[in-house]
Protein backbone atom coordinates (compact mmCIF):
# COMPACT_ATOMS: atom_id res chain seq x y z
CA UNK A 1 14.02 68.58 -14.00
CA UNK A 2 16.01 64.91 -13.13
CA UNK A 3 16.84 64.18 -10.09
CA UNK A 4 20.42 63.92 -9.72
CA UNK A 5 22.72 63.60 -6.53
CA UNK A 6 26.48 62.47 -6.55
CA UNK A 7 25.74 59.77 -4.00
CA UNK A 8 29.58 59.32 -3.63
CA UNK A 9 29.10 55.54 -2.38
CA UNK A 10 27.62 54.39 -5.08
CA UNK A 11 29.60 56.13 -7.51
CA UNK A 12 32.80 54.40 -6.17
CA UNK A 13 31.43 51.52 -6.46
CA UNK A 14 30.40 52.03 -9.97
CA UNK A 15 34.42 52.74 -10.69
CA UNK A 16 35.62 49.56 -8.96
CA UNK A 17 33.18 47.53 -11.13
CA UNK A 18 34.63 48.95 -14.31
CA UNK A 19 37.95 48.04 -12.69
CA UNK A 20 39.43 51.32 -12.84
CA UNK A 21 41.85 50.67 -15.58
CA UNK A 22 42.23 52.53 -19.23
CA UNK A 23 43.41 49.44 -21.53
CA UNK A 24 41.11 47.84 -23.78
CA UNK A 25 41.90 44.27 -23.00
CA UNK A 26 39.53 43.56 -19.97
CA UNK A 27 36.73 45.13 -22.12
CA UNK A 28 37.69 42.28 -24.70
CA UNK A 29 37.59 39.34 -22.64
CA UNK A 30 34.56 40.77 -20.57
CA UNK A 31 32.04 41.79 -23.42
CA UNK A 32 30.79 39.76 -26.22
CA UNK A 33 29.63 41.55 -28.70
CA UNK A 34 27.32 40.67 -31.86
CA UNK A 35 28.99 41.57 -35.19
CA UNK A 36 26.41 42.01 -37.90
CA UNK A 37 27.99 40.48 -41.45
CA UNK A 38 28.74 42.67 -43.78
CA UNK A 39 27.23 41.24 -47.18
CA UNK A 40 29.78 43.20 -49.05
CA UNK A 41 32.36 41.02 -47.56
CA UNK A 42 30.63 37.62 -48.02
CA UNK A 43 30.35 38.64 -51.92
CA UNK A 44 34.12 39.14 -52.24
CA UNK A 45 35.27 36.61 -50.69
CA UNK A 46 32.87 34.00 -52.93
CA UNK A 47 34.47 32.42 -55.42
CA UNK A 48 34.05 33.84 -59.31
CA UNK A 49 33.23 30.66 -60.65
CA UNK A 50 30.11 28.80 -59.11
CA UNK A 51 29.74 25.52 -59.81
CA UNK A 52 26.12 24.49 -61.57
CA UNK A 53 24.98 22.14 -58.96
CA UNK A 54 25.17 25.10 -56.36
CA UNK A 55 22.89 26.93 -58.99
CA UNK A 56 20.32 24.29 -58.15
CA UNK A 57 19.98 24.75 -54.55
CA UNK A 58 17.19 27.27 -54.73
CA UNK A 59 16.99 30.07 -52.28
CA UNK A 60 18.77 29.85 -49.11
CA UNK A 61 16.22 28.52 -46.15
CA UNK A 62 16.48 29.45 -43.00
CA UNK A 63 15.02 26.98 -39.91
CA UNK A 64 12.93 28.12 -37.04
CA UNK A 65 14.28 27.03 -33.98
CA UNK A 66 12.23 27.21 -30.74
CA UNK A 67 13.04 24.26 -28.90
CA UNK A 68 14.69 26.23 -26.02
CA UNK A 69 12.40 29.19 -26.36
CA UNK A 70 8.97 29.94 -25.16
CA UNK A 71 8.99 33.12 -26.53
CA UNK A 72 10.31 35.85 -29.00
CA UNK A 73 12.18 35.24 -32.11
CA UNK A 74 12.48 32.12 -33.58
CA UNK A 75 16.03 32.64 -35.26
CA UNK A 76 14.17 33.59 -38.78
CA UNK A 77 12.11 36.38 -38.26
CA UNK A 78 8.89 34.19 -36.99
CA UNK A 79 7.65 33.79 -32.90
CA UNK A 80 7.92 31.07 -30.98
CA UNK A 81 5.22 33.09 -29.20
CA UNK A 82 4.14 35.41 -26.27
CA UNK A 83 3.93 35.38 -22.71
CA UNK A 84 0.50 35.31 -20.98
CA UNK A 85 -0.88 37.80 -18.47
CA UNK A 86 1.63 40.20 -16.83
CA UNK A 87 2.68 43.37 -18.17
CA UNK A 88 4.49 45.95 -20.67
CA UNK A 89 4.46 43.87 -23.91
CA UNK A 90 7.58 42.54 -25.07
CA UNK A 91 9.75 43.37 -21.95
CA UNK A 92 7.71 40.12 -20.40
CA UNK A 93 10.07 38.18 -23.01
CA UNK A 94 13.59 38.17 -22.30
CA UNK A 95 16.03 36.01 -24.23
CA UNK A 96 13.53 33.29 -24.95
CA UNK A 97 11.80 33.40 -21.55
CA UNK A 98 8.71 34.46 -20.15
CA UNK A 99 8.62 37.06 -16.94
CA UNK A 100 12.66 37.84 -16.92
CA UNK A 101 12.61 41.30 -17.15
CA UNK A 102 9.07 42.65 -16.53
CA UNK A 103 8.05 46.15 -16.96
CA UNK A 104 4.29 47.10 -14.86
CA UNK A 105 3.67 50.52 -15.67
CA UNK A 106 1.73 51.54 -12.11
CA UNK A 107 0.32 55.82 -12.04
CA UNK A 108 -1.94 54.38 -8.96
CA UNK A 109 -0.29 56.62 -6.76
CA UNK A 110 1.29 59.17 -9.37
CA UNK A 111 -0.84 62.40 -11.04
CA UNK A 112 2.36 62.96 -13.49
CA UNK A 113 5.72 61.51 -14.18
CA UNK A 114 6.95 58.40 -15.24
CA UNK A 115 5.17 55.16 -14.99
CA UNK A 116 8.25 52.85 -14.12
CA UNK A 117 8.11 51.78 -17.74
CA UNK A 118 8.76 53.98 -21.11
CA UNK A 119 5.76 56.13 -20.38
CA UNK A 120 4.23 58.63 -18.43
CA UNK A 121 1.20 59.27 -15.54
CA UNK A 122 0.59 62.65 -17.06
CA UNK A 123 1.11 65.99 -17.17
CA UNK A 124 0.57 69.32 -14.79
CA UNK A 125 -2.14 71.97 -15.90
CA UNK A 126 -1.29 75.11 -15.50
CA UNK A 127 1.44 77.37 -15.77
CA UNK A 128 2.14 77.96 -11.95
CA UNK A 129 2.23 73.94 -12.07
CA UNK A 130 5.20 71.60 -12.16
CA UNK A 131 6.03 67.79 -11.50
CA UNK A 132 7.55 66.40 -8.46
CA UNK A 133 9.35 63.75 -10.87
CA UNK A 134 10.25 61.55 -7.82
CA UNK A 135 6.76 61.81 -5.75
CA UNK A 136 4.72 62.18 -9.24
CA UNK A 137 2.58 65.20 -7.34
CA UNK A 138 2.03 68.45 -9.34
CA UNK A 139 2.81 71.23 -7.10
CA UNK A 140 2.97 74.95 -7.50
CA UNK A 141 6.15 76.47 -9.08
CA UNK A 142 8.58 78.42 -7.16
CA UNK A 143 10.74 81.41 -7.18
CA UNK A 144 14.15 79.88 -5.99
CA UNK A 145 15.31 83.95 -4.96
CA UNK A 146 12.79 84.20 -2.40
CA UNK A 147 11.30 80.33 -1.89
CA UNK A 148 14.01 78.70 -0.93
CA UNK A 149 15.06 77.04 2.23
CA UNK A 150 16.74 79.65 4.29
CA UNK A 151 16.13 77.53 7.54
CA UNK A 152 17.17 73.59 8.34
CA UNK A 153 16.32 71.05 10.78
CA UNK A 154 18.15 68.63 12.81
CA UNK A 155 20.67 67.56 10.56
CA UNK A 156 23.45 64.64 10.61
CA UNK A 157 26.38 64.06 8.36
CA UNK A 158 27.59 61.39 7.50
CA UNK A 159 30.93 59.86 9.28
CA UNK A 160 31.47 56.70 8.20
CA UNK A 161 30.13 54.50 5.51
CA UNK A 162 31.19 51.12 3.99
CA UNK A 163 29.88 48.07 1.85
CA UNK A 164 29.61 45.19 4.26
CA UNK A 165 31.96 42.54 2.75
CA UNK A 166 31.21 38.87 4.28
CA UNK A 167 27.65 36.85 4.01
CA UNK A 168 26.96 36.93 7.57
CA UNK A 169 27.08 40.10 8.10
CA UNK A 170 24.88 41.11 4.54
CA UNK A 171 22.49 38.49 6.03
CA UNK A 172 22.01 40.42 9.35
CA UNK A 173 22.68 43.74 8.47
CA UNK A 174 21.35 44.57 4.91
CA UNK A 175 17.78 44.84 3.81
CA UNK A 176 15.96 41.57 2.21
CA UNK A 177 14.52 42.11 -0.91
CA UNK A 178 13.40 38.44 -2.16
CA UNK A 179 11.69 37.75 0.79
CA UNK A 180 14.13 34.78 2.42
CA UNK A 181 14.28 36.59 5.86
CA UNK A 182 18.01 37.34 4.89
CA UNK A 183 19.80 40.92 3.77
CA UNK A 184 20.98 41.82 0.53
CA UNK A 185 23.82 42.93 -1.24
CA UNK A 186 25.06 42.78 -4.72
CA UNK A 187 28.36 44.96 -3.50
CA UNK A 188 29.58 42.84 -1.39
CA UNK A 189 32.37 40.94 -3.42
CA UNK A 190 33.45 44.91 -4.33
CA UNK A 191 34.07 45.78 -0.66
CA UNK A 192 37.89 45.59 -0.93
CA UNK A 193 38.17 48.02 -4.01
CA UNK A 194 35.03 50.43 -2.81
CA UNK A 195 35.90 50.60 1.54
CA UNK A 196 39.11 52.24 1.21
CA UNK A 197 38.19 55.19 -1.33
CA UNK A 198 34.91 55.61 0.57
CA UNK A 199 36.77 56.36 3.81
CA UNK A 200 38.96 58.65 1.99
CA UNK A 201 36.66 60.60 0.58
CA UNK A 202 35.02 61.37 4.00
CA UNK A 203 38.17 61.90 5.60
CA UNK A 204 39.74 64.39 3.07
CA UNK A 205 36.36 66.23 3.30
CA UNK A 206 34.85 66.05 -0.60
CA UNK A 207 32.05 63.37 0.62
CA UNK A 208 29.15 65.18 2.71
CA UNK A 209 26.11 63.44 2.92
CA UNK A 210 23.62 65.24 5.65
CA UNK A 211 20.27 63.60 6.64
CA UNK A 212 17.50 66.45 7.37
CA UNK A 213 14.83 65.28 9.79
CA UNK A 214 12.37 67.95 8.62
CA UNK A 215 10.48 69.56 11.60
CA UNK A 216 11.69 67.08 14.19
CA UNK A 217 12.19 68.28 17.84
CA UNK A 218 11.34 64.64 19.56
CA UNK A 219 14.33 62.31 18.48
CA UNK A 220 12.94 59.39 20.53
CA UNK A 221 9.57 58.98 19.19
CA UNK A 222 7.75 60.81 15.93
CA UNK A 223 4.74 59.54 13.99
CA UNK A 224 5.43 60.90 10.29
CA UNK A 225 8.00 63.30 8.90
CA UNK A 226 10.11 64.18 5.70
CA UNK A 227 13.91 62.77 5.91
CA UNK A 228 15.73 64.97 3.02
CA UNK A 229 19.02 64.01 1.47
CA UNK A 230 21.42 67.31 1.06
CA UNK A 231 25.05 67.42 0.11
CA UNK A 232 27.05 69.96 2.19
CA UNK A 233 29.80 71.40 2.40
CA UNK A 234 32.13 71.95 6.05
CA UNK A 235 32.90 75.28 6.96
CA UNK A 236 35.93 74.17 9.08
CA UNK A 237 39.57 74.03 7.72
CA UNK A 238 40.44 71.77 6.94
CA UNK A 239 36.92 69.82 6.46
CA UNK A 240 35.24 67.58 9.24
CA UNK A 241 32.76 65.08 9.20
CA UNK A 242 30.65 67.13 12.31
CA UNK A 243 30.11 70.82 13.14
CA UNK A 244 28.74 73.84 10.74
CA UNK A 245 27.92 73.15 6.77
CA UNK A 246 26.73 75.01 3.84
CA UNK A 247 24.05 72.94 1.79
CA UNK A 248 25.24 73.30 -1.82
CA UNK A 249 22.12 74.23 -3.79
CA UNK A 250 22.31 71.05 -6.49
CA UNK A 251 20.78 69.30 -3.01
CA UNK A 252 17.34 70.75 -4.71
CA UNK A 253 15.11 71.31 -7.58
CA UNK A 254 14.90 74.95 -7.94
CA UNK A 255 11.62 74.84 -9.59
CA UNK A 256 9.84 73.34 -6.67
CA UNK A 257 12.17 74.59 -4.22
CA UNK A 258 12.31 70.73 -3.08
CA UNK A 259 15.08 68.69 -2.19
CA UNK A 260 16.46 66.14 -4.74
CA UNK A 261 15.91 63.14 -2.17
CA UNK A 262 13.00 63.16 0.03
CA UNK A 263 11.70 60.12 2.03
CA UNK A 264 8.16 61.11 2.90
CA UNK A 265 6.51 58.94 5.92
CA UNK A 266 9.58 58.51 7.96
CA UNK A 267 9.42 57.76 11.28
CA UNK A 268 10.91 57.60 14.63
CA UNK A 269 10.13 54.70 17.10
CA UNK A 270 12.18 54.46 20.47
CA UNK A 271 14.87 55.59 18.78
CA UNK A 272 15.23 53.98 16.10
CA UNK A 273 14.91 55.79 12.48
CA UNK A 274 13.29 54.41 9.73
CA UNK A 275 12.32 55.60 6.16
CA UNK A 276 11.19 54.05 2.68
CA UNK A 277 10.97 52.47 0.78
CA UNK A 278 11.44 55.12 -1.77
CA UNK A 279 13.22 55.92 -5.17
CA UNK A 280 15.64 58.78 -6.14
CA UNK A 281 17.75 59.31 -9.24
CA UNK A 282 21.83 59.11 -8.70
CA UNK A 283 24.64 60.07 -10.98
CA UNK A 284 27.05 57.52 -11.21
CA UNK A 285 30.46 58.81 -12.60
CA UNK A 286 32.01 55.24 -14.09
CA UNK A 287 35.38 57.10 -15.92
CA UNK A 288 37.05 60.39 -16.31
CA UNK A 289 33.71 62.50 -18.38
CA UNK A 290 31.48 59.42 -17.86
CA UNK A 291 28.15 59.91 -15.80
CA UNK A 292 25.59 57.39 -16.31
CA UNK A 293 22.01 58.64 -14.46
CA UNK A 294 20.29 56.36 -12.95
CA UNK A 295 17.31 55.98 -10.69
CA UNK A 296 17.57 53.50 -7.37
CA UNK A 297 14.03 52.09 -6.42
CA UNK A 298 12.63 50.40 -2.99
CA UNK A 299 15.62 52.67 -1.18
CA UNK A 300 15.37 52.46 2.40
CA UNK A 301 17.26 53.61 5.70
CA UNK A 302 17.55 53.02 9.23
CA UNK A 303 19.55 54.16 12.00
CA UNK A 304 19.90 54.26 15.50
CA UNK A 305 19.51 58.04 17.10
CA UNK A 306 22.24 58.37 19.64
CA UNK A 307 21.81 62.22 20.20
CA UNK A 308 19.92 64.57 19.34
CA UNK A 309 18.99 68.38 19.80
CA UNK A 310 17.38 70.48 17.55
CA UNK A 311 20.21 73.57 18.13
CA UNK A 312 23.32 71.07 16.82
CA UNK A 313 22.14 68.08 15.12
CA UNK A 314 21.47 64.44 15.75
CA UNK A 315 24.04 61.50 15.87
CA UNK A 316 23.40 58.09 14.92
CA UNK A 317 24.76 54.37 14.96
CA UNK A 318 23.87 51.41 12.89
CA UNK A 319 22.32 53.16 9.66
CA UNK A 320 21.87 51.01 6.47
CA UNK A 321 21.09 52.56 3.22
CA UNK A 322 19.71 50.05 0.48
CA UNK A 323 18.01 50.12 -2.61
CA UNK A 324 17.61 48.49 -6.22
CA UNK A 325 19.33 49.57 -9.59
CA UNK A 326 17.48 47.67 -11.97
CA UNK A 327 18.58 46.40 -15.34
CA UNK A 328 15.81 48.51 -17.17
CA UNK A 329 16.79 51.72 -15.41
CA UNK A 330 20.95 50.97 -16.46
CA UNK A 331 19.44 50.02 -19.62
CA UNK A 332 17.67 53.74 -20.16
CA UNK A 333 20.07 55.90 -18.84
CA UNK A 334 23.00 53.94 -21.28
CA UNK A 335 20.65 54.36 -24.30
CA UNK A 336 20.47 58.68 -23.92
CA UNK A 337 24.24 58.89 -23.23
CA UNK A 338 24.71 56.12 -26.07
CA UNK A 339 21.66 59.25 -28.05
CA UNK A 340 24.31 61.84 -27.11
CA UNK A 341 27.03 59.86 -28.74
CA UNK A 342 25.29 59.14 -32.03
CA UNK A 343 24.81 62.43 -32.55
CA UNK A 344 28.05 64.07 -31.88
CA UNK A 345 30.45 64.75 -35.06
CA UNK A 346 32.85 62.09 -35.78
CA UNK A 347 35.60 64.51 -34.55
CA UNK A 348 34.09 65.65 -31.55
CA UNK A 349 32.84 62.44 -29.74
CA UNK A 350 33.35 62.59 -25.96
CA UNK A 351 35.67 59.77 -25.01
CA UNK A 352 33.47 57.81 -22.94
CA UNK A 353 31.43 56.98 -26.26
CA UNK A 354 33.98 53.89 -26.97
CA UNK A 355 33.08 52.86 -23.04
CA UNK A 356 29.63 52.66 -22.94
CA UNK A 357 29.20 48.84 -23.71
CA UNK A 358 31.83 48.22 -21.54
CA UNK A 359 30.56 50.23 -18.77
CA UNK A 360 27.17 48.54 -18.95
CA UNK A 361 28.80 44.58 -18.80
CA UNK A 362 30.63 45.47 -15.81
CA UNK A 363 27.85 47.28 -13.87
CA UNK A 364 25.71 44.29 -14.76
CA UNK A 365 28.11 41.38 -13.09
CA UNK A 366 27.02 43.02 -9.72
CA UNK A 367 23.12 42.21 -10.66
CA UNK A 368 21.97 39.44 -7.62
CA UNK A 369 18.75 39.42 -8.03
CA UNK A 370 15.65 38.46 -10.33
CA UNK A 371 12.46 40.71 -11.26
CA UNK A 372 9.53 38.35 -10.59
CA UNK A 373 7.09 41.18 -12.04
CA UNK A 374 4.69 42.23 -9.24
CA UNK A 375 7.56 44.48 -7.49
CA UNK A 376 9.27 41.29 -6.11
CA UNK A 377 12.58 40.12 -6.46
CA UNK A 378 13.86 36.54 -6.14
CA UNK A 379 17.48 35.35 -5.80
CA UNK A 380 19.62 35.12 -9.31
CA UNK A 381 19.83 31.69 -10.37
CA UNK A 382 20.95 29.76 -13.70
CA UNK A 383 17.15 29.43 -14.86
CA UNK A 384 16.53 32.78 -13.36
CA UNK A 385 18.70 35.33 -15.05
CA UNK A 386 19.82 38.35 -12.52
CA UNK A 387 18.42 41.83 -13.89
CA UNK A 388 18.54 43.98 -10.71
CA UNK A 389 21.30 44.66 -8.03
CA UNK A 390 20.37 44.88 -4.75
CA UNK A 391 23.14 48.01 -3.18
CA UNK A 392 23.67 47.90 0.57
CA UNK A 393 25.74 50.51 2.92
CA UNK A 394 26.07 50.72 6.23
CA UNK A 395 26.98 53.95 7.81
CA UNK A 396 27.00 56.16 10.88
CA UNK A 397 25.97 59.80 11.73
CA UNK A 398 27.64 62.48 13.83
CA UNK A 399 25.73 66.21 14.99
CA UNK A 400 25.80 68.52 11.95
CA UNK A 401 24.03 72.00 11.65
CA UNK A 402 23.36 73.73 8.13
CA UNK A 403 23.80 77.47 8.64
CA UNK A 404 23.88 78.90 4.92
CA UNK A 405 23.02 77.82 1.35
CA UNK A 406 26.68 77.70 -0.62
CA UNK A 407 27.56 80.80 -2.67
């Protein structure tokens, strides 16, 4: 029961760091990759006449070397030892260093689900019971014929949406996630290659993000609501960014009856919208057959309400849409598809299996940021290796109204 939605932002952006091109020689020069030796090799290449005094040498010895490590391997299978306090074992130690990539399993708010780590919170008892995956709440399971959503809220689609491309504007615009006062945004220097196909994509129609303001009737000022993520599809020929839509039924998890992206606690104060921070789970198409699932945590919007009625929709200005793709969550959802790969026959391998390492070095040029451990993030530096990407877009709204589910 993942949850999955084509967030077609982020998945452009996802192509543009891969570069977009089919040839094999940017892959070379971008990836390094560790060649085990083949033994096999070493023995055939060895001379067949060794000299006595090599005899003498004894067994091979092999030097621990820790003087740039405080932690991990020591080059010959001994430690140049642990990392105190924090959390998840081994993940504290990355490439010699203590804290780099952190992994704090936290249930304190989850009944089942995932931890944030490799594990889990627990399970639902109870056959009538399933798990909200996102929220990590059991709830009761649903009959999708008859349970779900035949009416919508105030809905808005979105109209226009872009990666903002220079500092200042990041800085005043984007949401700060190391705690400098400042906005961030690991995109930006992928504006030029991500803007253009973004704005085509609305514009021909086959991007429909709609924002569902769950039970809202008061667009100036609301305490606490649910702000769902749908994709829709126009009923007008050809498609417009406004108007009538059909909510295509991937927007939810038919056992729950639930949408895919929910932002619980959102709120509405003198017209201005506001909602997270939250995490959802995106699918991120990098090539042609290539879809890498991945979740985005501490995702957050806001917007400025313009209009609003509950018969045709509300329209909004300003909106930013943030969150974090960390290298842990890029790392998981590489290692199934990487699964997937391994155990395909020889002959029948997709074609994205040759990508994968390639995919994952390019997505990870756009990490800015540094896990400090506690939820925090820091700025990348050269002592502080970047393992998270901080993804900012801005965007705006127009009235939408969802009148049908999708055949």
């Amino acid at each position: 029961m993942n949850r999955r939605i084509a967030l077609c932002a982020c998945l452009l952006l996802a192509l543009a760091a891969c570069g977009g091109g089919s040839g094999t020689s940017g892959a070379d020069a971008a990836v390094e990759y560790d060649v085990p030796e083949d033994p096999g090799a070493a023995e055939d290449a060895a001379p067949e006449t060794v000299p006595d005094a090599a005899m003498d040498l004894g067994p091979e010895t092999c030097t621990p070397d820790c003087a740039s490590r405080e932690c991990g391997d020591d080059g010959c299978g001994g430690s140049c030892g642990t990392c105190p306090g924090g959390c998840g074992g081994i993940l504290t130690c990355y490439e010699g260093s203590c804290g780099a990539v952190p992994c704090c399993p936290n249930c304190a708010e989850r009944q089942c689900g995932s931890d944030g780590c490799y594990g889990t919170c627990g399970t639902c008892a109870g056959p009538d019971m399933e798990c909200d995956m996102l929220r990590g709440e059991c709830v009761v399971h649903c009959d999708w014929t008859t349970d779900r959503p035949f009416l919508w809220s105030a809905t808005g689609v979105v109209s226009s949406m872009q990666t903002p491309a220079t500092t200042a504007i990041v800085q005043a615009t984007c949401f700060d996630y190391t705690g400098d006062g400042l906005g961030d945004n690991g995109l930006k220097g992928l504006a030029d290659q991500v803007n253009g196909p973004i704005a085509d994509a609305i514009a021909a129609g086959s991007f429909a993000l709609l924002l569902e303001l769950a039970g809202v009737t008061d667009f100036t000022d609301t305490a606490s609501f649910v702000l769902n993520g749908l994709v829709g599809t126009s009923t007008a020929t050809p498609p417009v960014a406004q108007g009538d839509f059909l909510v295509q039924e991937r927007s939810y998890v038919p056992d729950i009856c639930l949408p895919m992206i929910q932002f619980q606690g959102a709120r509405i104060t003198a017209g201005a919208l506001a909602a997270g921070p939250h995490e959802f789970q995106l699918s991120i198409p990098v090539s042609e057959g290539l879809v890498i699932d991945a979740t985005l945590i501490q995702a957050m919007i806001k917007a400025n309400i313009t209009a609003g009625a509950t018969a045709d929709g509300f329209a909004a200005t300003d909106g930013v849409l943030s969150g974090v793709l960390t290298k842990l969550q890029l790392e998981t959802a590489i290692a199934k598809l990487q699964a997937s790969c391994d155990a395909a026959p020889a002959d029948a391998k997709p074609d994205y299996c040759s990508s994968l390492k390639f995919a994952f070095s390019a997505m990870t040029l756009l990490f800015d940021l540094h896990q400090v451990g506690d939820g925090t993030f820091v700025a990348r530096t050269k002592e502080l290796p970047g393992d998270a990407a901080s993804v900012c877009l801005t965007f705006t709204l127009s009235k939408a109204r969802v009148i049908d589910m999708a055949p």
